[in-house]
PDB file of N, CA and C in Angstrom:
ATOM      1  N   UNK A   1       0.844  -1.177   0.000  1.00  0.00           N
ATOM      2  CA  UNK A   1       0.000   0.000   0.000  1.00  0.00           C
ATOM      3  C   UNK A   1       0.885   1.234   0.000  1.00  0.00           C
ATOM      4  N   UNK A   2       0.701   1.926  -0.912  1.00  0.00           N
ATOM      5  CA  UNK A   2       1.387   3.549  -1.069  1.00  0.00           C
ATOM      6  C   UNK A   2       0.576   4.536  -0.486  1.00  0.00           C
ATOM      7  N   UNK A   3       0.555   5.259   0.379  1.00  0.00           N
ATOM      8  CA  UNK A   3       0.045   6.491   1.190  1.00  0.00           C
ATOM      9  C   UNK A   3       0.870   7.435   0.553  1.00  0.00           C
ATOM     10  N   UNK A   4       0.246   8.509   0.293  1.00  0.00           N
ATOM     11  CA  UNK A   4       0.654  10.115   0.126  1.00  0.00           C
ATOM     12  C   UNK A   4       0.000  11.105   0.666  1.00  0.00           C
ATOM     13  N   UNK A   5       0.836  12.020   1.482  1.00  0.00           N
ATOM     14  CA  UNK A   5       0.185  13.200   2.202  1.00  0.00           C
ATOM     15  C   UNK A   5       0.316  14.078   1.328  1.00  0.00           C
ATOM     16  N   UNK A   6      -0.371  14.548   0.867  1.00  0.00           N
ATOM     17  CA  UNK A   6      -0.151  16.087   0.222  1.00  0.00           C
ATOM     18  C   UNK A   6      -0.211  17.304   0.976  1.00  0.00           C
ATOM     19  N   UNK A   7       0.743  17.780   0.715  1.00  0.00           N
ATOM     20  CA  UNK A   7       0.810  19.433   1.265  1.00  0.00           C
ATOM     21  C   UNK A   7       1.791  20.063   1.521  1.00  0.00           C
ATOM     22  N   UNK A   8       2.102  21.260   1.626  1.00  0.00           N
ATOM     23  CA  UNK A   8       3.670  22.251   1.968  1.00  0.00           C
ATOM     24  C   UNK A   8       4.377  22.219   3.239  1.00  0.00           C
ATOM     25  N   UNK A   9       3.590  21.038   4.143  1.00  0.00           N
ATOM     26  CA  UNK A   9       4.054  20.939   5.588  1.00  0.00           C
ATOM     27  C   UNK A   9       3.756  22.010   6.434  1.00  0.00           C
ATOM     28  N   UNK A  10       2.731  22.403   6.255  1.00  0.00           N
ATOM     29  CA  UNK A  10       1.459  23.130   7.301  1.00  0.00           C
ATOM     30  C   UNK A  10       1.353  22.401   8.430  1.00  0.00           C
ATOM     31  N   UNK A  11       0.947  22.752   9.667  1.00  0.00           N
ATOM     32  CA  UNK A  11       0.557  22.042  10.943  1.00  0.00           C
ATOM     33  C   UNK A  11      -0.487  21.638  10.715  1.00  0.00           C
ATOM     34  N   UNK A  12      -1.202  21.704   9.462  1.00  0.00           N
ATOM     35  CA  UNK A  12      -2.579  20.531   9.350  1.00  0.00           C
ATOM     36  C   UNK A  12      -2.134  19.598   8.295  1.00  0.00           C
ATOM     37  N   UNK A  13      -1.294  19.679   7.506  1.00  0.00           N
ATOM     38  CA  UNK A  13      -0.370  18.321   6.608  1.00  0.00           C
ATOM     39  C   UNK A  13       0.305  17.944   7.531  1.00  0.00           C
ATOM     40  N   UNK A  14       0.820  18.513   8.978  1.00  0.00           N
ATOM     41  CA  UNK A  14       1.560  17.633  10.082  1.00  0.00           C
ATOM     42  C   UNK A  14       0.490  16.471  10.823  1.00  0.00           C
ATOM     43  N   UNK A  15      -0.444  17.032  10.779  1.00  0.00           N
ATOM     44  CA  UNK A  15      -1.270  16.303  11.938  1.00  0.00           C
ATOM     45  C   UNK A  15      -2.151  15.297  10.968  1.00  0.00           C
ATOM     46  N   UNK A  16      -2.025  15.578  10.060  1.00  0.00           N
ATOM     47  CA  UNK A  16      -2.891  14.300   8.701  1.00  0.00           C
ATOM     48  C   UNK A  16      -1.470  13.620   8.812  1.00  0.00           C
ATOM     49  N   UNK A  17      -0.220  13.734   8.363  1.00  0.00           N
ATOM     50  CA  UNK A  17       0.604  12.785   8.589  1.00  0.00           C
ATOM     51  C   UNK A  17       0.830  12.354  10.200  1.00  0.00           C
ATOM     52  N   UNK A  18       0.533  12.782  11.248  1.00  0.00           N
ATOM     53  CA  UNK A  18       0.738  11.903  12.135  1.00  0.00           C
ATOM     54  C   UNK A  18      -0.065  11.276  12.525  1.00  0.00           C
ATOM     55  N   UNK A  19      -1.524  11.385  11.905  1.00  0.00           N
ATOM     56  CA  UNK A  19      -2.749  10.326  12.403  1.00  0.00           C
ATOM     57  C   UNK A  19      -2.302   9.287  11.424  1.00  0.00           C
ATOM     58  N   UNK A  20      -1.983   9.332  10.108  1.00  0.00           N
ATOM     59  CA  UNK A  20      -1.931   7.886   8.921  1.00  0.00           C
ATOM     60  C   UNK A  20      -0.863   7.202   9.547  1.00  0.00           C
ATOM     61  N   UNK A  21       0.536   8.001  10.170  1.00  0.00           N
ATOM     62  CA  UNK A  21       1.147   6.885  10.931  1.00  0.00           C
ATOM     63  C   UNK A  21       0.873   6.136  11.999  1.00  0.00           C
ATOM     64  N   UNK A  22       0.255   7.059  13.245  1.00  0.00           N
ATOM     65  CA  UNK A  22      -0.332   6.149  14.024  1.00  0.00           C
ATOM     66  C   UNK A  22      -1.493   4.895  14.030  1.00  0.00           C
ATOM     67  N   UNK A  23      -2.243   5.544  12.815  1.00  0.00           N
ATOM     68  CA  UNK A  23      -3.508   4.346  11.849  1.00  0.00           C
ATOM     69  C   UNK A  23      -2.318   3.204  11.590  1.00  0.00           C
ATOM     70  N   UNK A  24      -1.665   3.446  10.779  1.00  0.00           N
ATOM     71  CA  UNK A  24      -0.694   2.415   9.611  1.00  0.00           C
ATOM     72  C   UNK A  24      -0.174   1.076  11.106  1.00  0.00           C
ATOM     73  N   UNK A  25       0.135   1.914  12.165  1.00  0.00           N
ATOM     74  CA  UNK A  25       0.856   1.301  12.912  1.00  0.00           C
ATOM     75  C   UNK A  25       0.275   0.570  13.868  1.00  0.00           C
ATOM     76  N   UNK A  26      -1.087   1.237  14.108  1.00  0.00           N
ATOM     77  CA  UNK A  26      -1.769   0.397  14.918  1.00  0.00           C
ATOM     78  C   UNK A  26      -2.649  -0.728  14.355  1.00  0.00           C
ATOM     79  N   UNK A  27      -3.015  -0.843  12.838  1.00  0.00           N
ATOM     80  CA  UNK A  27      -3.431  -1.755  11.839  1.00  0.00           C
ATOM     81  C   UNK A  27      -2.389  -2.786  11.870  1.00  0.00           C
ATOM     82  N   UNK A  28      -1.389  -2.753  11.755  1.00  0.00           N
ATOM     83  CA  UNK A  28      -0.337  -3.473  11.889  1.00  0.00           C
ATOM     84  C   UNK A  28      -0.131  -3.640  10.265  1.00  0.00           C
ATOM     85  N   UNK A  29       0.043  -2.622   9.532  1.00  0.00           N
ATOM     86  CA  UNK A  29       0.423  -3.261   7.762  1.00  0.00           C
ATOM     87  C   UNK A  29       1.558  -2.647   7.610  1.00  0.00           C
ATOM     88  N   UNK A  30       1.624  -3.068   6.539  1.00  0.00           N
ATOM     89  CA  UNK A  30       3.308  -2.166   5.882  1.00  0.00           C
ATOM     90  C   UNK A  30       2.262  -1.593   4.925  1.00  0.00           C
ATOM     91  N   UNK A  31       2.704  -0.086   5.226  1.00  0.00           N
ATOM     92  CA  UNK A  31       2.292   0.889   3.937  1.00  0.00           C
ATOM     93  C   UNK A  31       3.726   1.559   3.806  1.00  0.00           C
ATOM     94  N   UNK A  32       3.762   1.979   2.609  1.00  0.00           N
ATOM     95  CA  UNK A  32       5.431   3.249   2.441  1.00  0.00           C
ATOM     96  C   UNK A  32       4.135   4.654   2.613  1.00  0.00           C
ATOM     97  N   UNK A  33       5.086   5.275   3.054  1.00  0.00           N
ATOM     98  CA  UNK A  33       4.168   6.777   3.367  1.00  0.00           C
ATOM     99  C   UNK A  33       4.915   8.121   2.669  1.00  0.00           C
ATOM    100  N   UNK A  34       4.498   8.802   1.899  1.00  0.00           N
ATOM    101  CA  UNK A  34       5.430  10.124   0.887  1.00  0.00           C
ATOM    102  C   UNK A  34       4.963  11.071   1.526  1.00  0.00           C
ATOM    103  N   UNK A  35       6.133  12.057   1.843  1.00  0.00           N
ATOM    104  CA  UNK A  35       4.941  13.306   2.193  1.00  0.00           C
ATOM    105  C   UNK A  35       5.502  14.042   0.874  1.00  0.00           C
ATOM    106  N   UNK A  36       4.864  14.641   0.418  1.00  0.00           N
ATOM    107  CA  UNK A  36       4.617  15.163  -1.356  1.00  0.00           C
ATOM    108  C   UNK A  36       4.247  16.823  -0.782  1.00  0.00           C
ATOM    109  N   UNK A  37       5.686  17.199  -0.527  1.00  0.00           N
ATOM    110  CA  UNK A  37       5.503  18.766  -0.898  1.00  0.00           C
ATOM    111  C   UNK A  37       5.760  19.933  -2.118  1.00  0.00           C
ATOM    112  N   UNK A  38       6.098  18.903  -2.812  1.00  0.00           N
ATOM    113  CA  UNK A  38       6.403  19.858  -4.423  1.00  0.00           C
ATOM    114  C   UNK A  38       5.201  20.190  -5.134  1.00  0.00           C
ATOM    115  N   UNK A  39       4.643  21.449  -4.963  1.00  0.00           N
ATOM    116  CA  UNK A  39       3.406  21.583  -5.384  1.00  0.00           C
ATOM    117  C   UNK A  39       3.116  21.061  -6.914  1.00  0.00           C
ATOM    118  N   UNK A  40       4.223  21.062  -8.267  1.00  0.00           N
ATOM    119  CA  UNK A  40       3.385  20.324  -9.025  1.00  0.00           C
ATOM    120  C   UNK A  40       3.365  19.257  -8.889  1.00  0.00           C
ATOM    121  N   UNK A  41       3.803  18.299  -8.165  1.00  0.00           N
ATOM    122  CA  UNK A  41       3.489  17.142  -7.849  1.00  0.00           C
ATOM    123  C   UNK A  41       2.126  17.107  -7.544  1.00  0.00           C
ATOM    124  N   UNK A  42       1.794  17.827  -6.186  1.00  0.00           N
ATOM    125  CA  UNK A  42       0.388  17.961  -5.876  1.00  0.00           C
ATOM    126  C   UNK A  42      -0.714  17.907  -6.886  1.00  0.00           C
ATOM    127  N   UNK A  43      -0.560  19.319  -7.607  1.00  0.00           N
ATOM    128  CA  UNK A  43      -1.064  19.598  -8.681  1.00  0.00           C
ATOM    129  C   UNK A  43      -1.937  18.679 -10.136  1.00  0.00           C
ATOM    130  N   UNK A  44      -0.738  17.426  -9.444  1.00  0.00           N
ATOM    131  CA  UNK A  44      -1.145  16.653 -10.583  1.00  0.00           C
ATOM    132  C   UNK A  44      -2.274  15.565  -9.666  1.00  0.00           C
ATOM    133  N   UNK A  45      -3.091  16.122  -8.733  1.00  0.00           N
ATOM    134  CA  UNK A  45      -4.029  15.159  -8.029  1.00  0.00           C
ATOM    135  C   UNK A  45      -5.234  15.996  -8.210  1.00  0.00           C
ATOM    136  N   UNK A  46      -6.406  15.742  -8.376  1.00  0.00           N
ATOM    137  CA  UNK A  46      -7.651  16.840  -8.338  1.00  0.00           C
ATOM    138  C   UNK A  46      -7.755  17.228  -6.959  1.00  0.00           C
ATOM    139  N   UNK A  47      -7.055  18.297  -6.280  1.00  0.00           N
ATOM    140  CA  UNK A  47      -7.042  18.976  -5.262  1.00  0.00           C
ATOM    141  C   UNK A  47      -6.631  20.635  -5.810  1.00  0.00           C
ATOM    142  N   UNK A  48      -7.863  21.198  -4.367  1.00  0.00           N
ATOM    143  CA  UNK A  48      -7.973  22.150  -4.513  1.00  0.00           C
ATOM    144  C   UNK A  48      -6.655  23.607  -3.238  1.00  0.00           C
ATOM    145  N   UNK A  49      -7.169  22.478  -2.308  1.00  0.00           N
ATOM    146  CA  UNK A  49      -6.650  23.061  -1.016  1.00  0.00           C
ATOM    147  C   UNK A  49      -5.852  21.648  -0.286  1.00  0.00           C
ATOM    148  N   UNK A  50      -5.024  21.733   0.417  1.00  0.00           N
ATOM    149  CA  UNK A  50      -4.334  21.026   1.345  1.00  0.00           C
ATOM    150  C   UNK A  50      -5.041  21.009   2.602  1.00  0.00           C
ATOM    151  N   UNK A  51      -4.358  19.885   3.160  1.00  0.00           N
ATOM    152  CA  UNK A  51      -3.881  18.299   2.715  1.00  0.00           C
ATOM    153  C   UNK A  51      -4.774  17.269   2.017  1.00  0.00           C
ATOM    154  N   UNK A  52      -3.872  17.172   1.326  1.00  0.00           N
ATOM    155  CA  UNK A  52      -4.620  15.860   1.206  1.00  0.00           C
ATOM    156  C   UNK A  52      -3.980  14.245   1.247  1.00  0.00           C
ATOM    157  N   UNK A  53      -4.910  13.513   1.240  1.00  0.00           N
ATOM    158  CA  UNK A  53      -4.812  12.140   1.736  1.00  0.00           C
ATOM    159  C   UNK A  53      -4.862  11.159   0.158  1.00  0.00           C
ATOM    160  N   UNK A  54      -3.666  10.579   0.005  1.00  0.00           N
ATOM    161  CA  UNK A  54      -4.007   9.526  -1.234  1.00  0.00           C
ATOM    162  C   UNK A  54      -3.904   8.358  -1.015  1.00  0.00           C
ATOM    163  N   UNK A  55      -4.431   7.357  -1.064  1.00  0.00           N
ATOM    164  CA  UNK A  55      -4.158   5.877  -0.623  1.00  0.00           C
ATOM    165  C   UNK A  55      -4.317   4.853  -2.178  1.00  0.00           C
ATOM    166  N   UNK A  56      -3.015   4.092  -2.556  1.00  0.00           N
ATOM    167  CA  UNK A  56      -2.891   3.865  -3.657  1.00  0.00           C
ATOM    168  C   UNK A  56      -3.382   4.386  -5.464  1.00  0.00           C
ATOM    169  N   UNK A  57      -3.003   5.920  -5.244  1.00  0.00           N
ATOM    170  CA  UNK A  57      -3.322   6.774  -6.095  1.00  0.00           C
ATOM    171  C   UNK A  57      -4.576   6.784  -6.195  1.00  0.00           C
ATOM    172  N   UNK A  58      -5.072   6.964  -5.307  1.00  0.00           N
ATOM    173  CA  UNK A  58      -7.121   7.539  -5.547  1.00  0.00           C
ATOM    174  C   UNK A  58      -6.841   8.821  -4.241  1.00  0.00           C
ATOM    175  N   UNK A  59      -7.239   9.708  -4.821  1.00  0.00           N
ATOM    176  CA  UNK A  59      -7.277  10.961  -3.818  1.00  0.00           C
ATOM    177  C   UNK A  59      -8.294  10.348  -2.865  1.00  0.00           C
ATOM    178  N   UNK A  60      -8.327  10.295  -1.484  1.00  0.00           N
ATOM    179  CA  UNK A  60      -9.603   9.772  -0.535  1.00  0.00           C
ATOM    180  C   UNK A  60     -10.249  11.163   0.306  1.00  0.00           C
ATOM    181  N   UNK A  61      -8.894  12.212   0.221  1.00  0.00           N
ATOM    182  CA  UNK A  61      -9.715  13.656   0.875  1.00  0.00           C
ATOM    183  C   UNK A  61      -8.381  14.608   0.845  1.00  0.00           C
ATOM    184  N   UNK A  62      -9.249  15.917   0.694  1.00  0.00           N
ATOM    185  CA  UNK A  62      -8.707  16.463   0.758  1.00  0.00           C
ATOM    186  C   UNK A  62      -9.431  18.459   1.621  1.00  0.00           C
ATOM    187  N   UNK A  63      -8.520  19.475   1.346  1.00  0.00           N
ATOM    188  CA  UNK A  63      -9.176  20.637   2.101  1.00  0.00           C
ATOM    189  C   UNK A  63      -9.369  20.070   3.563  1.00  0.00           C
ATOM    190  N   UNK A  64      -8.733  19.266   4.473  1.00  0.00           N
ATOM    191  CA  UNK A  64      -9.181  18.742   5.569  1.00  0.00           C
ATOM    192  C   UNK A  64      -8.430  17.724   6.530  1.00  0.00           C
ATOM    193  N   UNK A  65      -8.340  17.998   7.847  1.00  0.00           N
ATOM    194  CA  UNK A  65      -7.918  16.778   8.378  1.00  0.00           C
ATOM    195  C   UNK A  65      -8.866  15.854   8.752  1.00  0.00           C
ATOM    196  N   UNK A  66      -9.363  14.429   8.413  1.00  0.00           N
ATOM    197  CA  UNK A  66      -9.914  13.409   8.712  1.00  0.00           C
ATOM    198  C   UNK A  66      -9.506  12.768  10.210  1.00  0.00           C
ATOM    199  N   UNK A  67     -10.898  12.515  10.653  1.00  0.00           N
ATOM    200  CA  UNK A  67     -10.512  11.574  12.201  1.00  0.00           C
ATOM    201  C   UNK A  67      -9.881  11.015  11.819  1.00  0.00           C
ATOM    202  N   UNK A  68      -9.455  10.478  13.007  1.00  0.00           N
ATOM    203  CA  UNK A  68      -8.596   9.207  12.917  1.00  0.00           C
ATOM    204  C   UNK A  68      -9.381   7.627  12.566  1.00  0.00           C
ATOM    205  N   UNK A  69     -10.640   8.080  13.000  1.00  0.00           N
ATOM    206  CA  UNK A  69     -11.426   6.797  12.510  1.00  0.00           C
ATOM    207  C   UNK A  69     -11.631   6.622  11.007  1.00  0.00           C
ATOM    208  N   UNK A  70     -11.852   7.914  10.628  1.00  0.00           N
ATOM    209  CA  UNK A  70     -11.948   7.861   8.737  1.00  0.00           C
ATOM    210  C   UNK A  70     -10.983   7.619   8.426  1.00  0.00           C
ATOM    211  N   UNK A  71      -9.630   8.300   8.820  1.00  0.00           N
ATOM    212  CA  UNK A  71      -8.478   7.475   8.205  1.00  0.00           C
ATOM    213  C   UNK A  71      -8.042   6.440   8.053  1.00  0.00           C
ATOM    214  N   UNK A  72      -8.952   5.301   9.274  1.00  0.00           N
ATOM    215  CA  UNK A  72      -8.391   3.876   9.866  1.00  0.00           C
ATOM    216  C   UNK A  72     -10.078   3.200   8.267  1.00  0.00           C
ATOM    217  N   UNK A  73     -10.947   3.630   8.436  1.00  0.00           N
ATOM    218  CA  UNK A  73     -11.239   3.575   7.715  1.00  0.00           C
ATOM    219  C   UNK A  73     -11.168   4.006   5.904  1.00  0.00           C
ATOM    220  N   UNK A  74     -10.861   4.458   5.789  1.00  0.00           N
ATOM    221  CA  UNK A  74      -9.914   4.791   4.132  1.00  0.00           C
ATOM    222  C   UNK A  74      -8.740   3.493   3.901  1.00  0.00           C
ATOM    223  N   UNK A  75      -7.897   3.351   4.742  1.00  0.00           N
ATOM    224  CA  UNK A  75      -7.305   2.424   4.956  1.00  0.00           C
ATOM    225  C   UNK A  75      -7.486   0.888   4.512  1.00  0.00           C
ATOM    226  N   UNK A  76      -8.501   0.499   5.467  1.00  0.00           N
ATOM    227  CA  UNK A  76      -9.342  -0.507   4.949  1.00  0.00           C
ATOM    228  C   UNK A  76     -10.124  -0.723   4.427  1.00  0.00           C
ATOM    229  N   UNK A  77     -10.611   0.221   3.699  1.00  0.00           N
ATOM    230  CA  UNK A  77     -11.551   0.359   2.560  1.00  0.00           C
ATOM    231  C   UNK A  77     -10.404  -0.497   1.384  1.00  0.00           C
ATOM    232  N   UNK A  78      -9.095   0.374   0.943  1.00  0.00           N
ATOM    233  CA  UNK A  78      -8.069   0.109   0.174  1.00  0.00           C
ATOM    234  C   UNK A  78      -7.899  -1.305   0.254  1.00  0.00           C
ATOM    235  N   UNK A  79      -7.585  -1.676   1.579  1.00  0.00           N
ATOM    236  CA  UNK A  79      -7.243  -2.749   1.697  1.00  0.00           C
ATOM    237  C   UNK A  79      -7.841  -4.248   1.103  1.00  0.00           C
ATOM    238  N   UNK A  80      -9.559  -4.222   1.445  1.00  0.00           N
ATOM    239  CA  UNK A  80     -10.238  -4.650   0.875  1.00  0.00           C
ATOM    240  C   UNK A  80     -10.648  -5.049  -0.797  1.00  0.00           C
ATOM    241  N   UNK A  81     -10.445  -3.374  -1.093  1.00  0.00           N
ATOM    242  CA  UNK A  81     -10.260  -3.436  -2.619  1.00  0.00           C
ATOM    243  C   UNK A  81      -9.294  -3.685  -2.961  1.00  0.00           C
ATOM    244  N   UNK A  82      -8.330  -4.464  -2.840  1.00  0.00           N
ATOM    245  CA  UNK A  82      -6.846  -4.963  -3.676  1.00  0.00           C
ATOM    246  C   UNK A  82      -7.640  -5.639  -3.833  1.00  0.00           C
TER     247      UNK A  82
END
């Protein structure tokens, strides 16, 4: 599983990356995790505003930090769909 945080490393792209690690870790999976601050990188995701959340290249959210339960859920949503 590939995770990508999107964003310029704002204290709300900090705190979306430290809930997907604590999710990733308490799920117990191996995901690789990017944090993707080069905005055309970003750019190239349909996002408007930061952060956002990608879980095996499908944007899952963005403009927002997600609970930690939606994230644990996004997660295994992915997971499922392999």
């Amino acid at each position: 599983m590939k995770i990508k945080i999107l964003g310029t490393g704002c204290a709300r792209c900090q705190a979306l990356e430290k809930t997907v690690r604590e999710t990733v870790k308490e799920l117990d999976i191996t995901a690789e995790i990017e944090d993707v601050k080069d905005i055309k990188k970003i750019m190239e995701y349909p996002i408007l505003t930061t952060p956002g959340l990608v879980i095996d290249e499908k944007l899952v959210v963005s403009g927002r930090v997600p609970s930690k339960a939606e994230v644990t859920t996004f997660i295994t949503t992915a997971l499922t769909n392999k």
